[in-house]
N, C-alpha and C. Protein backbone atom coordinates (compact mmCIF):
# COMPACT_ATOMS: atom_id res chain seq x y z
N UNK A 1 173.88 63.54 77.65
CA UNK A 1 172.84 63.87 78.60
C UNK A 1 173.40 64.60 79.82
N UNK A 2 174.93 64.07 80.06
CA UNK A 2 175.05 64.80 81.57
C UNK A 2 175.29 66.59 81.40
N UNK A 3 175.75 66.62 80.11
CA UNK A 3 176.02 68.13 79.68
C UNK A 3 174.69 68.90 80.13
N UNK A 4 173.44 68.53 79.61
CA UNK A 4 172.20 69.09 79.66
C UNK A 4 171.57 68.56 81.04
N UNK A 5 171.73 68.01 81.86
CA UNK A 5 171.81 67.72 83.17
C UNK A 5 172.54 69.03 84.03
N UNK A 6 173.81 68.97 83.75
CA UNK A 6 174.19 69.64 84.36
C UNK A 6 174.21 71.24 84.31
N UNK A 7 173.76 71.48 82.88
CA UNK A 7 173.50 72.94 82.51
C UNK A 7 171.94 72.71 83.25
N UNK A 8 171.03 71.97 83.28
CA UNK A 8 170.03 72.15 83.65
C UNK A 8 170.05 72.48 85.39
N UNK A 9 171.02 71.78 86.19
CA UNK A 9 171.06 72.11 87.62
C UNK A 9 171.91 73.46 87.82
N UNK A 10 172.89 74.04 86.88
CA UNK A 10 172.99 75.51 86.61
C UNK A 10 171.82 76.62 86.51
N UNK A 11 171.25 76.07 85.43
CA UNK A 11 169.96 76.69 85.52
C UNK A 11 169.15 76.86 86.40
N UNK A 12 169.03 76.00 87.13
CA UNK A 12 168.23 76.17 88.65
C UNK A 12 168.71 76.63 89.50
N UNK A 13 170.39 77.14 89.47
CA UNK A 13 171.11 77.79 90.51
C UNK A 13 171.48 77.05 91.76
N UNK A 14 171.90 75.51 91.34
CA UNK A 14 171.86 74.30 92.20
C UNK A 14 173.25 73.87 91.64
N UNK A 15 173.60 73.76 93.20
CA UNK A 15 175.45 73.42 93.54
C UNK A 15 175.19 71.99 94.09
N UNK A 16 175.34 71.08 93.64
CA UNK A 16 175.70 69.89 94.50
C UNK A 16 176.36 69.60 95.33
N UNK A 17 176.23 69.51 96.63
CA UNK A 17 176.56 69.35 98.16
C UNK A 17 177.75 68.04 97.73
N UNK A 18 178.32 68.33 98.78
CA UNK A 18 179.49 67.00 99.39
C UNK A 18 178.18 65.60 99.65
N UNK A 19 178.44 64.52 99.09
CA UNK A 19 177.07 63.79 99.50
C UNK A 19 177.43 63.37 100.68
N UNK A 20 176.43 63.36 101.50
CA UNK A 20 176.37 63.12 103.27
C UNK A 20 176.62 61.79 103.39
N UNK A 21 177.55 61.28 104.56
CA UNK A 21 178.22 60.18 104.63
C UNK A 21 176.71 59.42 105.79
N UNK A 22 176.94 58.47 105.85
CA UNK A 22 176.17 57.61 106.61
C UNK A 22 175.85 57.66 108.03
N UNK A 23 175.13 57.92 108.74
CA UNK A 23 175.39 58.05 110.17
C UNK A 23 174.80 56.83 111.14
N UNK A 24 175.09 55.59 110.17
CA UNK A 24 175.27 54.96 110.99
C UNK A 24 175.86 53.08 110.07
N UNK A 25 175.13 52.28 110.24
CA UNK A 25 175.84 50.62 109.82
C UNK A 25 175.45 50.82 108.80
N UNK A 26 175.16 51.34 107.35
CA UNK A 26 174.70 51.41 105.97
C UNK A 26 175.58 51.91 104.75
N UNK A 27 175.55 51.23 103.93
CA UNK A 27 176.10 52.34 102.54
C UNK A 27 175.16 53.76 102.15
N UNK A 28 175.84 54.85 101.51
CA UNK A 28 174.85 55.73 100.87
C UNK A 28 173.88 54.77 99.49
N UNK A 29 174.72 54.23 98.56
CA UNK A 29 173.88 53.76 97.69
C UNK A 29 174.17 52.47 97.49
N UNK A 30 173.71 51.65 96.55
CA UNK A 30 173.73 49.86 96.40
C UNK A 30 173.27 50.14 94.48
N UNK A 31 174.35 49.73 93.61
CA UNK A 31 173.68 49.20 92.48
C UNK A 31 173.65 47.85 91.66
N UNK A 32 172.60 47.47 91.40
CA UNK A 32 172.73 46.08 92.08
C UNK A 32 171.57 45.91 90.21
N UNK A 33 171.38 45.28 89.12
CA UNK A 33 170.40 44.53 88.60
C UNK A 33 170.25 46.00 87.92
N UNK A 34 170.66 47.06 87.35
CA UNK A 34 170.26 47.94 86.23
C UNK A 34 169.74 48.69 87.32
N UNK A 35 169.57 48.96 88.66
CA UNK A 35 169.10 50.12 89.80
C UNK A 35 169.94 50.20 90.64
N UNK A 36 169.55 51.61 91.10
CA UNK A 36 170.58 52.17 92.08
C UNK A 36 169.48 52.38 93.27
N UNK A 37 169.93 51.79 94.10
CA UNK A 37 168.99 52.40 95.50
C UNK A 37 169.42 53.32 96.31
N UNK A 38 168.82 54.49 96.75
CA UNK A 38 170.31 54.94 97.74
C UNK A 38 169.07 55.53 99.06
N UNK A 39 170.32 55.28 100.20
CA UNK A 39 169.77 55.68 101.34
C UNK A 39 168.84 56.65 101.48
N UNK A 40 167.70 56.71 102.62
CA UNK A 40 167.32 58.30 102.92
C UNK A 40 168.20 59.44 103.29
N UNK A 41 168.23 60.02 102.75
CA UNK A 41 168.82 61.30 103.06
C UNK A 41 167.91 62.41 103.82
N UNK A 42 168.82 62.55 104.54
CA UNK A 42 167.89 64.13 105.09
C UNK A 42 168.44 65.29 104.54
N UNK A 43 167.32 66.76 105.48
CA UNK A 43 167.43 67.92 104.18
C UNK A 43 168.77 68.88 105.25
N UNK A 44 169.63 69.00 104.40
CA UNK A 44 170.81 70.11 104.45
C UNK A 44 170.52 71.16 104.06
N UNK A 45 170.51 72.30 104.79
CA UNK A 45 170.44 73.86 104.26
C UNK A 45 171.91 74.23 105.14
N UNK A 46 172.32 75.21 104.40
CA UNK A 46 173.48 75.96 104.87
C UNK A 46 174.10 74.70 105.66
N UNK A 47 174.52 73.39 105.71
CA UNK A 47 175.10 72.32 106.49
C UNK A 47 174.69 72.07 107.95
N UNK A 48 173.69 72.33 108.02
CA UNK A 48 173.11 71.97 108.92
C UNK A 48 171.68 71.15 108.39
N UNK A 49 171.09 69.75 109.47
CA UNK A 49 169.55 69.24 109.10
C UNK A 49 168.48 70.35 109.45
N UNK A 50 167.79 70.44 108.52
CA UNK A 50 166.49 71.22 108.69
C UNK A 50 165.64 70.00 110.11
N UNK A 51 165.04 70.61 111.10
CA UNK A 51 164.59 69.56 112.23
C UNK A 51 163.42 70.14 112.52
N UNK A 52 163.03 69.47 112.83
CA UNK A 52 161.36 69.66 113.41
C UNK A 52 160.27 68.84 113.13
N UNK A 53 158.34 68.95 113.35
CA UNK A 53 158.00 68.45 112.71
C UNK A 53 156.69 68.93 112.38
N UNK A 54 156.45 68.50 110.91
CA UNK A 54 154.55 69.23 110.22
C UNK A 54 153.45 69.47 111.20
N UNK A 55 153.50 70.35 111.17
CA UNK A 55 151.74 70.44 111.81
C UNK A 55 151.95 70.99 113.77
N UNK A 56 153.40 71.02 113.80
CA UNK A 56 154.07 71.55 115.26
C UNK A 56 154.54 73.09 115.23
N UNK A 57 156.10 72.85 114.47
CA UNK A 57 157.00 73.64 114.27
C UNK A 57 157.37 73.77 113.30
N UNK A 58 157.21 73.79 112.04
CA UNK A 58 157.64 73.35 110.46
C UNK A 58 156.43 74.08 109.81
N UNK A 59 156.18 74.70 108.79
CA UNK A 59 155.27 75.14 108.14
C UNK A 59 155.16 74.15 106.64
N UNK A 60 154.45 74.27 105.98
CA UNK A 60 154.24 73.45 105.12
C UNK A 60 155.33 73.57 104.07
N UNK A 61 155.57 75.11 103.96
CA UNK A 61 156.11 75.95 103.05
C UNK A 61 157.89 74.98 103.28
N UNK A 62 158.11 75.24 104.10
CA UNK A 62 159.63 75.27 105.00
C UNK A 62 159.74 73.24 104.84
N UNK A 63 158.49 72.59 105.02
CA UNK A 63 158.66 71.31 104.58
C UNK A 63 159.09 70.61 103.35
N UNK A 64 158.13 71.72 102.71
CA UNK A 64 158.33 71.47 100.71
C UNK A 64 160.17 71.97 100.33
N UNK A 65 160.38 72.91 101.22
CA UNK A 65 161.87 72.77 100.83
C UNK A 65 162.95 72.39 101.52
N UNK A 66 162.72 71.57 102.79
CA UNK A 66 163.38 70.59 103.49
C UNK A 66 163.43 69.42 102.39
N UNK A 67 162.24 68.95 101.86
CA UNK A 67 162.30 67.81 100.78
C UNK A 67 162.80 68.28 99.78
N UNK A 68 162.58 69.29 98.78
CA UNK A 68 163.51 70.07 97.96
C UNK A 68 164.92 69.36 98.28
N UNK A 69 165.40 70.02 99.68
CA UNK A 69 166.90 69.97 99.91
C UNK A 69 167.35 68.07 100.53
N UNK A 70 166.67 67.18 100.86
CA UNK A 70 166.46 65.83 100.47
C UNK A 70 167.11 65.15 98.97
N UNK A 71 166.17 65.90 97.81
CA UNK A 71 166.26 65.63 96.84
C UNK A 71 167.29 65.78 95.60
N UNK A 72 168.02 67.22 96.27
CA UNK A 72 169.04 67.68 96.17
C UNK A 72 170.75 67.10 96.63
N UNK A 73 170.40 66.20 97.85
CA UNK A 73 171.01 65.61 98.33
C UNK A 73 171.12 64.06 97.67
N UNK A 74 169.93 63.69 97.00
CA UNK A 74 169.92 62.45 96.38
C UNK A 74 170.22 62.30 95.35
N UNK A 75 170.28 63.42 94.51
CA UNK A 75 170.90 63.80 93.31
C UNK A 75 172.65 63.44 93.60
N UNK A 76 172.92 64.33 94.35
CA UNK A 76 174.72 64.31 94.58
C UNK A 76 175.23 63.14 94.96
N UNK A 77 173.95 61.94 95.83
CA UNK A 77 174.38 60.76 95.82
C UNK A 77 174.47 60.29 94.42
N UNK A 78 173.45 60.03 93.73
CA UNK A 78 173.47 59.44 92.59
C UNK A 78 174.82 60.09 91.63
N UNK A 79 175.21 60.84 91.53
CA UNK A 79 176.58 61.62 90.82
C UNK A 79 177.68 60.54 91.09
N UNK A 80 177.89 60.65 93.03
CA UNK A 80 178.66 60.21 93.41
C UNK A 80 178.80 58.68 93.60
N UNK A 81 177.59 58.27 93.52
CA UNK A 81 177.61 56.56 92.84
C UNK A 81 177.89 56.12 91.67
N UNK A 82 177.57 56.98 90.61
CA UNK A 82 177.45 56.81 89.82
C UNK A 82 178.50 57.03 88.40
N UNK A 83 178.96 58.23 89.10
CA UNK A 83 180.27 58.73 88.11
C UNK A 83 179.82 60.04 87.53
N UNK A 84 178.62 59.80 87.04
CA UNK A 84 178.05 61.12 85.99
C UNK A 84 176.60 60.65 85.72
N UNK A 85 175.97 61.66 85.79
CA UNK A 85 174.94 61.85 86.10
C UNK A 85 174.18 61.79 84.65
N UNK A 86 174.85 61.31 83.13
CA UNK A 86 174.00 60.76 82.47
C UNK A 86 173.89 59.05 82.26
N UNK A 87 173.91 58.83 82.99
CA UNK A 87 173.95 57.11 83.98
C UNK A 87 172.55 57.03 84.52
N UNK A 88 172.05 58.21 84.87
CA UNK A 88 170.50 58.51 84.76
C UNK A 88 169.47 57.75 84.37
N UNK A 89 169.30 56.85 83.88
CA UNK A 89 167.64 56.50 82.99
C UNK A 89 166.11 56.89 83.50
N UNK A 90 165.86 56.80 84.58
CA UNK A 90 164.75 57.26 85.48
C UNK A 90 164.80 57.16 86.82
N UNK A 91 164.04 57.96 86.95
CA UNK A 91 163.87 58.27 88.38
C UNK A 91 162.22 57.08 89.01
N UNK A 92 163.00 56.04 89.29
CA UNK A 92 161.30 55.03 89.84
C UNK A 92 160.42 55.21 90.90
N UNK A 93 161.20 55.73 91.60
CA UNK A 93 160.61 55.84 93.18
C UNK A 93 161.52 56.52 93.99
N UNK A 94 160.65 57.13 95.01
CA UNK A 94 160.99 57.90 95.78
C UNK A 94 159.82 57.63 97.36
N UNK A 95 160.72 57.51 98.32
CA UNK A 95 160.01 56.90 99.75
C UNK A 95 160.34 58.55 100.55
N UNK A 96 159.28 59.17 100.76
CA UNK A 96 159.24 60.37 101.75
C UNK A 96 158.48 60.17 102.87
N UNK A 97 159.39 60.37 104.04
CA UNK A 97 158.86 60.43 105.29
C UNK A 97 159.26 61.62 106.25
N UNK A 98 157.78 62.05 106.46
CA UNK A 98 157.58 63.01 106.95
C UNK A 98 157.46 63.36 108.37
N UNK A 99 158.12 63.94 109.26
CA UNK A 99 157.99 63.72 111.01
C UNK A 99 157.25 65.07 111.22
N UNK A 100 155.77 64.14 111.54
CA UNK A 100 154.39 65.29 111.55
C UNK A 100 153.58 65.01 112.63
N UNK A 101 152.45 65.71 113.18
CA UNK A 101 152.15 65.49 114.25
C UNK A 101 150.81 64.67 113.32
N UNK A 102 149.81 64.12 114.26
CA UNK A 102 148.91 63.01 114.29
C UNK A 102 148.19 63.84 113.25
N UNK A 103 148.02 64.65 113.62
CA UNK A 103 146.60 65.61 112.48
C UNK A 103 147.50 65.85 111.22
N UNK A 104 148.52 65.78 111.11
CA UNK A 104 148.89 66.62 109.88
C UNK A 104 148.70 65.66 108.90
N UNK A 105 148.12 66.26 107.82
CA UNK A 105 147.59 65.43 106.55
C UNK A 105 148.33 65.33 105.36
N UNK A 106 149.37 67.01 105.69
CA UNK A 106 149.48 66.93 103.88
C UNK A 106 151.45 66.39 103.32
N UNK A 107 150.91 65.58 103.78
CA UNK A 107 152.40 64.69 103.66
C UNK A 107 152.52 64.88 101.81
N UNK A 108 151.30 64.47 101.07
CA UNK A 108 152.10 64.54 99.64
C UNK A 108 152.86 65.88 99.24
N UNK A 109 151.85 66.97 99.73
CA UNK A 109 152.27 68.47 99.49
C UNK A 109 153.71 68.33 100.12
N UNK A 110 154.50 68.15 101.21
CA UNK A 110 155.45 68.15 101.21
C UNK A 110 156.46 67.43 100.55
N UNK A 111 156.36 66.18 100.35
CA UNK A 111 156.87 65.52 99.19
C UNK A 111 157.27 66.10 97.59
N UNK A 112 156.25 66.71 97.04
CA UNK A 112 156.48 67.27 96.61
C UNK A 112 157.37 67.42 96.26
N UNK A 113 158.18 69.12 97.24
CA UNK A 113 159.27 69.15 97.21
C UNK A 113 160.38 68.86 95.93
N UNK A 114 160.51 67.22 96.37
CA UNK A 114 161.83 66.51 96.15
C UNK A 114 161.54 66.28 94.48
N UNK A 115 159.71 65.55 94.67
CA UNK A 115 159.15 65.32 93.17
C UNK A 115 159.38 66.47 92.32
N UNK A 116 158.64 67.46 92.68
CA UNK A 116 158.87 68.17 91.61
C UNK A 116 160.53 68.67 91.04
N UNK A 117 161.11 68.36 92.07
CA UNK A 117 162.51 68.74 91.69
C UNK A 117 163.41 67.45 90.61
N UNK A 118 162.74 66.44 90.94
CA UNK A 118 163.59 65.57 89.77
C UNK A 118 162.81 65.58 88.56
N UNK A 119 161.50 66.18 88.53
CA UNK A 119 161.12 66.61 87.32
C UNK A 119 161.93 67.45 86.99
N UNK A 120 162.10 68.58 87.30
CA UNK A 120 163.27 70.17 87.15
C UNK A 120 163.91 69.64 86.12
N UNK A 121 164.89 68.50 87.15
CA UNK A 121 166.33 68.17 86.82
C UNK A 121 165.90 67.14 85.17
N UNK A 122 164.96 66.62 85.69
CA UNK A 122 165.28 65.30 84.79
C UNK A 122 164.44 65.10 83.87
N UNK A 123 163.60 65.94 83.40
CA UNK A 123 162.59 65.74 82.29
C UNK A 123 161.57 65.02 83.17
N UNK A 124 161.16 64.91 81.36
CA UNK A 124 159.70 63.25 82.02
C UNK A 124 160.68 61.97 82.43
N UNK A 125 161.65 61.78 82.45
CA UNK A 125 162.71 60.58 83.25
C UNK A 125 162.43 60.97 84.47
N UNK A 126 162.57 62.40 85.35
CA UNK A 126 162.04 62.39 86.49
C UNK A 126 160.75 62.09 87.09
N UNK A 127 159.77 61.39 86.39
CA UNK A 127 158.81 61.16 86.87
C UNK A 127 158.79 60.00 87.42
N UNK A 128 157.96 59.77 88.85
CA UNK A 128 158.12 58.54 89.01
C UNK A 128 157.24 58.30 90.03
N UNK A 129 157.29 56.82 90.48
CA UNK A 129 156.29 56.84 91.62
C UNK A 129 156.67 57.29 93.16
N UNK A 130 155.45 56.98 93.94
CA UNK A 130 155.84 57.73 95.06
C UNK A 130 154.68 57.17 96.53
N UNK A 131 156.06 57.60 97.79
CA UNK A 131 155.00 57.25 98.73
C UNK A 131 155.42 58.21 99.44
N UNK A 132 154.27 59.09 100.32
CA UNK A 132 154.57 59.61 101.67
C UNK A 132 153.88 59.28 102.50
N UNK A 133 154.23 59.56 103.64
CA UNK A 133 153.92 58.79 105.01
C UNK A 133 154.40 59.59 105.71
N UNK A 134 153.61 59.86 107.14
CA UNK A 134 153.69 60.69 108.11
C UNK A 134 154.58 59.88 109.28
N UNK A 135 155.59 59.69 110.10
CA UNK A 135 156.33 59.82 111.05
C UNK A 135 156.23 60.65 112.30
N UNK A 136 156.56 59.65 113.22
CA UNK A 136 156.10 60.51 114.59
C UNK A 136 158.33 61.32 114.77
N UNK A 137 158.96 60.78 114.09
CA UNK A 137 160.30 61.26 114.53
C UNK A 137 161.33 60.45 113.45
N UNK A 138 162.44 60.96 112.98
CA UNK A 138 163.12 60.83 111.89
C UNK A 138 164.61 60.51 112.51
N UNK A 139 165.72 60.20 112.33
CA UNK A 139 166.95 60.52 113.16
C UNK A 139 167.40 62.08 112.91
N UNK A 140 168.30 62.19 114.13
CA UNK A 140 168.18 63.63 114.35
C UNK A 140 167.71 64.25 114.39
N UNK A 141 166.60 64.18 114.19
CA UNK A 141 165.22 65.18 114.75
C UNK A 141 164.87 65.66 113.33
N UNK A 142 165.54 65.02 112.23
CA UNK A 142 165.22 66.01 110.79
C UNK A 142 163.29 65.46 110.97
N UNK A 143 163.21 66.92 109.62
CA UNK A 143 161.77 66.84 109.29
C UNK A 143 161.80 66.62 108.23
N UNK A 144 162.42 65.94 107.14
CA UNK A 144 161.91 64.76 106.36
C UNK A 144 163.21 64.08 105.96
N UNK A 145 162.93 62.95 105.57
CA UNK A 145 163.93 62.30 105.14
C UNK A 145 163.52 61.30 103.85
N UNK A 146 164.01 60.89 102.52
CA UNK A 146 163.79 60.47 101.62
C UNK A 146 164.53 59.86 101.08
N UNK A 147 163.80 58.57 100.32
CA UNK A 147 164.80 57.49 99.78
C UNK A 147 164.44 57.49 98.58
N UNK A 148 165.77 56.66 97.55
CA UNK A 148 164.97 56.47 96.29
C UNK A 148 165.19 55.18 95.65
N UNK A 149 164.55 54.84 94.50
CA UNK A 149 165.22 53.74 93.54
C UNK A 149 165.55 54.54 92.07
N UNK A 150 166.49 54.73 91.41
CA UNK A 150 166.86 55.01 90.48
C UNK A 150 167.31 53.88 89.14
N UNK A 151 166.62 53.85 87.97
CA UNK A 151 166.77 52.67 86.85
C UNK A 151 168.49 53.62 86.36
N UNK A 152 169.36 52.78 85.84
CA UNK A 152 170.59 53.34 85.87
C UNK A 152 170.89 52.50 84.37
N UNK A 153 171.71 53.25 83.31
CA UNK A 153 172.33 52.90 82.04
C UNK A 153 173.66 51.93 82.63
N UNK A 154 174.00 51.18 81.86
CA UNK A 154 175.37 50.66 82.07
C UNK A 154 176.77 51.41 82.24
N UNK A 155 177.49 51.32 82.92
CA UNK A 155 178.93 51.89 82.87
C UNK A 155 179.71 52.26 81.65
């Protein structure tokens, strides 16, 4: 599976980042009972956080691939927890939070993003459930940040 995993994130023209260390008292991931949980991550473009927030300074467009680049980031955790990335079994959940102003509504549309991208990567295994939620402020000022639970094969 990781062969076709990884030809598949070729195919998408997707380099897996250095996974982002913690910025603060937490591990990146925990696998614990056949799941992997791993921290929120925020979105990295060119090594820097994408910052801002929906419905201010952020366009919807520029949100969907802040979470994109979230998801991208949660991927390289899971690699790097994991060993290899056909350790995979599904993708369960995914927690997106979005730093939007009071009116802004379309928190799933940005979510997105990340969803549709572990579909990309991962078949129907990438499907999974999901929450978004609007945020008045994220750390560092990012404009989204996302967590996941991942079901994981044995070692």
């Amino acid at each position: 599976m990781t062969d076709s995993i990884e030809q598949k994130l070729a195919e998408l023209g997707l380099e897996l980042p250095q996974p982002a260390a913690p910025v603060a008292s937490y591990v990146p991931a925990v696998e614990i009972g056949g799941l992997l949980y791993i921290s929120g991550q925020l979105p990295f473009v060119d090594g820097k956080v994408v910052t801002g927030r929906l419905g201010e300074n952020v366009s919807l467009e520029a949100g969907e691939e802040a979470a994109r680049a979230c998801g991208i980031m949660l991927i390289a955790q899971m690699k790097a927890a994991l060993g290899s990335l056909d350790r995979v079994e599904r993708i369960v959940k995914l927690g997106a939070f979005i730093s939007s102003t009071p009116e802004f509504s379309a928190q799933p549309k940005v979510a997105n993003g990340a969803s549709d991208l572990m579909v990309q990567v991962f078949g129907p295994a990438g499907q999974h459930a999901r929450s978004a939620v609007g945020v008045p402020v994220l750390p560092l000022g990012a404009a989204v940040e996302i967590d996941a639970i991942v079901a994981v094969r044995p070692a």
